[in-house]
Protein backbone atom coordinates (compact mmCIF):
# COMPACT_ATOMS: atom_id res chain seq x y z
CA UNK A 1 11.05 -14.34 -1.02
CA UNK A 2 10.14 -12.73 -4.48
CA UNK A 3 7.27 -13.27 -6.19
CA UNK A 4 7.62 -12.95 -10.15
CA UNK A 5 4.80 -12.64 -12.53
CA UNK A 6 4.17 -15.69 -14.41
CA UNK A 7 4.49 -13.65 -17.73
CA UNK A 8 7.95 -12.86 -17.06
CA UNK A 9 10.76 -14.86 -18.30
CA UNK A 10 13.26 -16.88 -16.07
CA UNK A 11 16.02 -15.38 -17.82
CA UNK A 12 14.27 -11.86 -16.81
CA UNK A 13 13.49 -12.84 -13.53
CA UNK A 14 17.11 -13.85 -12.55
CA UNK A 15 18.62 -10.75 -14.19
CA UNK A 16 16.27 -8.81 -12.07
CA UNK A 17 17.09 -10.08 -9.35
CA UNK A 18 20.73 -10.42 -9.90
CA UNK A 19 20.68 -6.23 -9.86
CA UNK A 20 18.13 -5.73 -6.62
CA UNK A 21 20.72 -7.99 -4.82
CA UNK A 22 23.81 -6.31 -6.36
CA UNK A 23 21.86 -2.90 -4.59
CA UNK A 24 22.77 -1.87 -0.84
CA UNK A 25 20.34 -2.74 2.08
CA UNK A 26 19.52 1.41 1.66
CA UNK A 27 18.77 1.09 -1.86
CA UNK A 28 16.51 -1.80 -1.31
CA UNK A 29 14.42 -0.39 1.56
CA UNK A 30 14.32 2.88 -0.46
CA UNK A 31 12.59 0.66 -3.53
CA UNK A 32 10.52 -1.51 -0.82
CA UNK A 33 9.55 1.93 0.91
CA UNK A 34 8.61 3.42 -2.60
CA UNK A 35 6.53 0.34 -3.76
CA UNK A 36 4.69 0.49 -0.52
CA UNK A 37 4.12 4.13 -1.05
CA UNK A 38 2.63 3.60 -5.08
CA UNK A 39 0.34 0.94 -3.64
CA UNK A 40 -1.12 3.04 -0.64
CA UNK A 41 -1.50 6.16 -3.72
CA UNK A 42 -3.08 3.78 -5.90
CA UNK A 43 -5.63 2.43 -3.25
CA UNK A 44 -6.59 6.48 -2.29
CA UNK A 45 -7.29 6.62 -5.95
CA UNK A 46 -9.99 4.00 -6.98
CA UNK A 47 -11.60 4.82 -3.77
CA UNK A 48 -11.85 8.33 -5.12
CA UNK A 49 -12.42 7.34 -8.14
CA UNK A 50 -15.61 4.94 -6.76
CA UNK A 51 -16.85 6.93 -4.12
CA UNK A 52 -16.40 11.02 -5.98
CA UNK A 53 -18.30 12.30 -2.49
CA UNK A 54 -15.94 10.91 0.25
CA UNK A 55 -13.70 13.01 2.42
CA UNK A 56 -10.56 13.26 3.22
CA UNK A 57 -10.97 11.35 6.31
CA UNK A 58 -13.23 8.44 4.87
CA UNK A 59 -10.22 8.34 2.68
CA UNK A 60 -7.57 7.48 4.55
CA UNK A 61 -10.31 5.71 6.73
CA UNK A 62 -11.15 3.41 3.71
CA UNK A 63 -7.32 3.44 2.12
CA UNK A 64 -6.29 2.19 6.27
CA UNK A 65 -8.94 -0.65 6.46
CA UNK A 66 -8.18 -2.24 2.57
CA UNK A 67 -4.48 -2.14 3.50
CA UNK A 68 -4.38 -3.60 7.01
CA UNK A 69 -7.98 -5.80 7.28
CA UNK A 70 -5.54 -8.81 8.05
CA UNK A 71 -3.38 -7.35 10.43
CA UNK A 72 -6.46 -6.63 13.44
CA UNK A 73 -9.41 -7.90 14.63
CA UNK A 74 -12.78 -5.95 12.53
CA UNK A 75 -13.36 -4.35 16.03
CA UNK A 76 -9.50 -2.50 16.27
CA UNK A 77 -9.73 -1.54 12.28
CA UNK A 78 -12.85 0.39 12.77
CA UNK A 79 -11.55 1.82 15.40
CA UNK A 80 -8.89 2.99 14.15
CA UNK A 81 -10.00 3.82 10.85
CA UNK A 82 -12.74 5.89 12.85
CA UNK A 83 -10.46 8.09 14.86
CA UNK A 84 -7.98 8.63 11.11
CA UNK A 85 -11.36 9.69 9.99
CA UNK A 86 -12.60 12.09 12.90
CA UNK A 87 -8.48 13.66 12.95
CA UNK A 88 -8.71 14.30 9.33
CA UNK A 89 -12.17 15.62 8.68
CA UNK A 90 -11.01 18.03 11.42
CA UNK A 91 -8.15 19.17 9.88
């Protein structure tokens, strides 16, 4: 299901998604795919932006637990977040 803005038009939301249907399944994954990929960017950069002194590693740490909090128990996402840290602070 797509969720439109409220500021957009119903005309404007029907044309738009008149043309992502008329796309191929590729085409659409490639736009999901890309979306997913401007989100994760734009995450890595306000917590650059907020925290100037971070690594690398508490990057991807802090980019990993903002993106997935809802997806494991606090326990797993520090865990995980900890070990993206430790591999890229290493690197």
């Amino acid at each position: 299901m797509i969720h439109w803005p409220e500021d957009t038009p119903l005309e404007i939301r029907r044309l738009q998604a008149r043309i992502i249907q008329q796309k191929t399944p590729e085409a659409r994954l490639r736009m999901a795919c890309e979306m997913a990929d401007l989100g994760q960017q734009a995450v890595r950069d306000r917590l650059r932006r907020r925290n100037p002194g971070w690594t690398e590693g508490q990057i991807r740490a802090g980019t990993f637990r903002e993106i997935y909090r809802d997806d494991f128990t606090a326990e797993k996402l520090e865990e995980i977040a900890e070990s993206m840290r430790v591999f890229h602070d290493k690197t």
